[in-house]
N, C-alpha and C. Protein backbone atom coordinates (compact mmCIF):
# COMPACT_ATOMS: atom_id res chain seq x y z
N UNK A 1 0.83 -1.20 0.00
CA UNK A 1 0.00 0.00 0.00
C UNK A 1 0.87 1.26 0.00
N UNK A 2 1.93 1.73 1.01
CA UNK A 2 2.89 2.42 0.72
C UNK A 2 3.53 2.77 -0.33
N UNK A 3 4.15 1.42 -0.90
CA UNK A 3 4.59 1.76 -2.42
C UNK A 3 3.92 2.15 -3.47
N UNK A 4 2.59 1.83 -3.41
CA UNK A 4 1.51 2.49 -4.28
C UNK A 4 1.14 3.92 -4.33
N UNK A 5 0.91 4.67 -2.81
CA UNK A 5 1.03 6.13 -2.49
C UNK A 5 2.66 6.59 -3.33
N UNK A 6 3.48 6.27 -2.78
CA UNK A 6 4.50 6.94 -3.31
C UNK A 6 5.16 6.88 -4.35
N UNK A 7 4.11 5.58 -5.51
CA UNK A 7 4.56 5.72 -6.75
C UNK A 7 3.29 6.96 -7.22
N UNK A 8 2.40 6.66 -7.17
CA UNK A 8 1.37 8.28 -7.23
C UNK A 8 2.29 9.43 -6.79
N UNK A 9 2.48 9.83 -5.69
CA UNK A 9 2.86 11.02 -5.36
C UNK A 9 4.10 11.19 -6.16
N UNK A 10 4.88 10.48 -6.27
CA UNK A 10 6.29 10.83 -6.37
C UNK A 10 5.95 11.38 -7.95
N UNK A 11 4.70 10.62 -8.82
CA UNK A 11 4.84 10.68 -10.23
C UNK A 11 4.00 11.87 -10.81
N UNK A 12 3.35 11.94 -9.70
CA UNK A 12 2.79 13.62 -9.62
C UNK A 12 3.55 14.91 -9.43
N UNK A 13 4.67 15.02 -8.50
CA UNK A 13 5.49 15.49 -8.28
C UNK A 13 6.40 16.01 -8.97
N UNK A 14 7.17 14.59 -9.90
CA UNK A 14 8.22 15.07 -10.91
C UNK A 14 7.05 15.76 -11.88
N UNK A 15 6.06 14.92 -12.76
CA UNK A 15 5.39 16.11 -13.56
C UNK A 15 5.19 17.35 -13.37
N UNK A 16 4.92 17.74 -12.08
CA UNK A 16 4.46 19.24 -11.81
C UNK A 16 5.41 19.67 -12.08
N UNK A 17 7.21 19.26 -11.61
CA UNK A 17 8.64 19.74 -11.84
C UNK A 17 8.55 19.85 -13.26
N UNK A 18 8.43 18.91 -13.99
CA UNK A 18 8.57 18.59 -15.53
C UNK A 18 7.71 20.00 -16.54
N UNK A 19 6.60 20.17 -16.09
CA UNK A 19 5.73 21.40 -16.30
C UNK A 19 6.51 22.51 -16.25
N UNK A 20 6.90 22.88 -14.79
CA UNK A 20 7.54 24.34 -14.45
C UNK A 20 9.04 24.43 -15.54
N UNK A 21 9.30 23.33 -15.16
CA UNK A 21 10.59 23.53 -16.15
C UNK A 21 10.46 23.74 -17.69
N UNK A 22 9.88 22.84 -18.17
CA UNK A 22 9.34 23.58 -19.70
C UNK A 22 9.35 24.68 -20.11
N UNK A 23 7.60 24.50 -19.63
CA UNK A 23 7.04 26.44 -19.49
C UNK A 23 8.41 27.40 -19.10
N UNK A 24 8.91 26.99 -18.22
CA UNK A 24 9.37 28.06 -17.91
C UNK A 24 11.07 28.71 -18.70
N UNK A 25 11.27 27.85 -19.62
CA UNK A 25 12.48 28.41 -20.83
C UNK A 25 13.46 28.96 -20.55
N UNK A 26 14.24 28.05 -19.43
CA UNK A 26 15.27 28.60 -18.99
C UNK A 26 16.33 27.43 -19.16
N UNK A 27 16.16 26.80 -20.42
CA UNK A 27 17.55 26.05 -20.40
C UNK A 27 17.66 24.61 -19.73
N UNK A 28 16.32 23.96 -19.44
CA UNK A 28 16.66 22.94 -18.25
C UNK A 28 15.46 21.94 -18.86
N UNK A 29 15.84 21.86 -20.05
CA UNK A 29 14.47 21.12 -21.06
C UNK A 29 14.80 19.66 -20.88
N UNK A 30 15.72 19.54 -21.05
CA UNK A 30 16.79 18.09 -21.27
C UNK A 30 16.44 18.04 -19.42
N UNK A 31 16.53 18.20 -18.66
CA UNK A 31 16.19 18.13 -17.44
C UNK A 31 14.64 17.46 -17.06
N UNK A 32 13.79 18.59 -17.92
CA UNK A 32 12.54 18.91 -17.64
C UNK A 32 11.99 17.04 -18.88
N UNK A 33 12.19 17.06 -19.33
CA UNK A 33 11.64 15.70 -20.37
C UNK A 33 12.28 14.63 -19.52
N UNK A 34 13.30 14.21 -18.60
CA UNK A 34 13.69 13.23 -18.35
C UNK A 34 12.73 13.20 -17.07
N UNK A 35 12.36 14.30 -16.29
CA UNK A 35 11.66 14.16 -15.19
C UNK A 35 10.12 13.63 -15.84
N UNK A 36 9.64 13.77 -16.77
CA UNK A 36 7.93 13.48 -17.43
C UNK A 36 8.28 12.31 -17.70
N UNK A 37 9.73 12.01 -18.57
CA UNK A 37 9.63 9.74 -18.35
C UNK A 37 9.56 9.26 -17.02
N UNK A 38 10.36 9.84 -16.56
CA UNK A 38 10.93 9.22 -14.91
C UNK A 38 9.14 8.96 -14.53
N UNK A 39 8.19 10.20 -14.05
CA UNK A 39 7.01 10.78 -14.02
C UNK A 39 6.22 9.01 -14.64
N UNK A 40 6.46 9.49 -16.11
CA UNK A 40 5.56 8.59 -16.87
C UNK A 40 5.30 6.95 -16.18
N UNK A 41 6.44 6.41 -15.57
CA UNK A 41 7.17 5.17 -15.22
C UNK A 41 6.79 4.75 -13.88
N UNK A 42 6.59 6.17 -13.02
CA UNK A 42 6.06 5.98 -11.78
C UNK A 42 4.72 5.58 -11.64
N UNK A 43 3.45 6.68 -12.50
CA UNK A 43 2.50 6.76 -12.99
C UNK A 43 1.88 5.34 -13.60
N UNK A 44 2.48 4.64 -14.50
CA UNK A 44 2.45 3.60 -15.17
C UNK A 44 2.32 2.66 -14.53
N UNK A 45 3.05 2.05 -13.75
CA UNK A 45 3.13 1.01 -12.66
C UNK A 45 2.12 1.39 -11.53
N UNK A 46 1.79 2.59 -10.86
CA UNK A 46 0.96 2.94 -10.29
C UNK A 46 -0.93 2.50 -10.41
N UNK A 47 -0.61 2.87 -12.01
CA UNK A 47 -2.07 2.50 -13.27
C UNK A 47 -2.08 1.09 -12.98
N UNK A 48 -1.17 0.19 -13.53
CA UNK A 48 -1.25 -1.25 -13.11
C UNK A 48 -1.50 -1.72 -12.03
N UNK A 49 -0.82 -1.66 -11.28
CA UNK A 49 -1.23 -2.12 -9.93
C UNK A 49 -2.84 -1.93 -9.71
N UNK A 50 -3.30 -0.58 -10.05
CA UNK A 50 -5.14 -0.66 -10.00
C UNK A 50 -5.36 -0.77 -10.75
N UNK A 51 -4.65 -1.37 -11.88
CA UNK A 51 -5.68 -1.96 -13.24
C UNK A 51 -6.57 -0.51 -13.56
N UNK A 52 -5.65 0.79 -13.79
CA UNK A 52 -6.62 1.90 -14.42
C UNK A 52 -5.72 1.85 -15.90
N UNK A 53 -6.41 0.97 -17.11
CA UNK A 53 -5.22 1.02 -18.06
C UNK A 53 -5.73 2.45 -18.92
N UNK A 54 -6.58 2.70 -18.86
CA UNK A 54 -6.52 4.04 -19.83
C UNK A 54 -5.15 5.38 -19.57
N UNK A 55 -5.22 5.01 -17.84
CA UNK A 55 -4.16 5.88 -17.51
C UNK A 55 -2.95 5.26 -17.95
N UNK A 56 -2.40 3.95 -17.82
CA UNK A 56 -1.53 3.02 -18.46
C UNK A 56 -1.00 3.47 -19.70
N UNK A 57 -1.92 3.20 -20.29
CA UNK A 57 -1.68 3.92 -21.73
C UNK A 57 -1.36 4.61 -21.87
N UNK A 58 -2.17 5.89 -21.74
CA UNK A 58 -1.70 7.32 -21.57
C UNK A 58 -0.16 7.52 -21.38
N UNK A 59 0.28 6.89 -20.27
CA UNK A 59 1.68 6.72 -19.64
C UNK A 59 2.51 6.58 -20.79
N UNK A 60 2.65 5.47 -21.59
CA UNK A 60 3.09 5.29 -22.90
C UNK A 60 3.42 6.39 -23.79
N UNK A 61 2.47 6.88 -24.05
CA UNK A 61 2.31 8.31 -24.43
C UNK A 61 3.46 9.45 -24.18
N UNK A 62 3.37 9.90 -23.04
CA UNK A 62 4.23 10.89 -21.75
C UNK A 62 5.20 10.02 -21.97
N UNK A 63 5.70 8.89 -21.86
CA UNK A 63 6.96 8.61 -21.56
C UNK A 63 7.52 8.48 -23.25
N UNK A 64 7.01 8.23 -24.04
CA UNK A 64 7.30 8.27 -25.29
C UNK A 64 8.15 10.35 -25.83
N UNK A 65 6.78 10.82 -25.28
CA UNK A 65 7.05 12.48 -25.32
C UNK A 65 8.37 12.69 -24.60
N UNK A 66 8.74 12.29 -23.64
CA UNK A 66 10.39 12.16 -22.47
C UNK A 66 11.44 12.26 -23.27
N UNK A 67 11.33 10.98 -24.29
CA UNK A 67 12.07 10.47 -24.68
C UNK A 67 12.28 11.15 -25.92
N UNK A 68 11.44 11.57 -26.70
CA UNK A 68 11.53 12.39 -27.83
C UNK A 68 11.60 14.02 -27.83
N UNK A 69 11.11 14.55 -26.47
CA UNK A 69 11.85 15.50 -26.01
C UNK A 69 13.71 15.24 -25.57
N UNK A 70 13.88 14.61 -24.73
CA UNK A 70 15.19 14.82 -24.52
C UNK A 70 16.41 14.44 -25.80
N UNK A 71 15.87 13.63 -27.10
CA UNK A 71 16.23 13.88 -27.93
C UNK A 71 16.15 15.08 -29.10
N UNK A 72 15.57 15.38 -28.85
CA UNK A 72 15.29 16.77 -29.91
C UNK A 72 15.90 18.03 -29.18
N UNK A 73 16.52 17.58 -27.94
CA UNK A 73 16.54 18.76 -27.09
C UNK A 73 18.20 18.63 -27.08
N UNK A 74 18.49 17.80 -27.45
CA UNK A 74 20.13 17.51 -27.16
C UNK A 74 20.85 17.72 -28.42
């Protein structure tokens, strides 16, 4: 049950980081995309564990965007 809260929180967390950093265009993009996979991964496993796969999916998605941000960014 623990590990379940703090794969939620933690994957909520880096996104909100992942957000500010974007938006906010100061150079820390390559930063900001690795925190939305990291994010995506927490989120993902989180989805599984309650069997919410739409969010699952979704995850795929975001962590796909991570990954193709921190390449386009480098």
């Amino acid at each position: 049950m623990l590990l379940k809260k703090i794969l939620e929180w933690f994957g909520v967390l880096t996104a909100i980081a992942y957000s500010l950093l974007v938006a906010s265009n100061t150079g820390h993009e390559v930063f900001g995309f690795s925190l939305l996979f990291i994010s995506a991964i927490s989120i993902g496993i989180w989805a599984l564990f309650y069997k919410h796969y739409g969010i699952l999916l979704l995850q795929f998605f975001y962590a796909a965007a991570g990954v193709i941000g921190v390449v386009r960014w480098l």
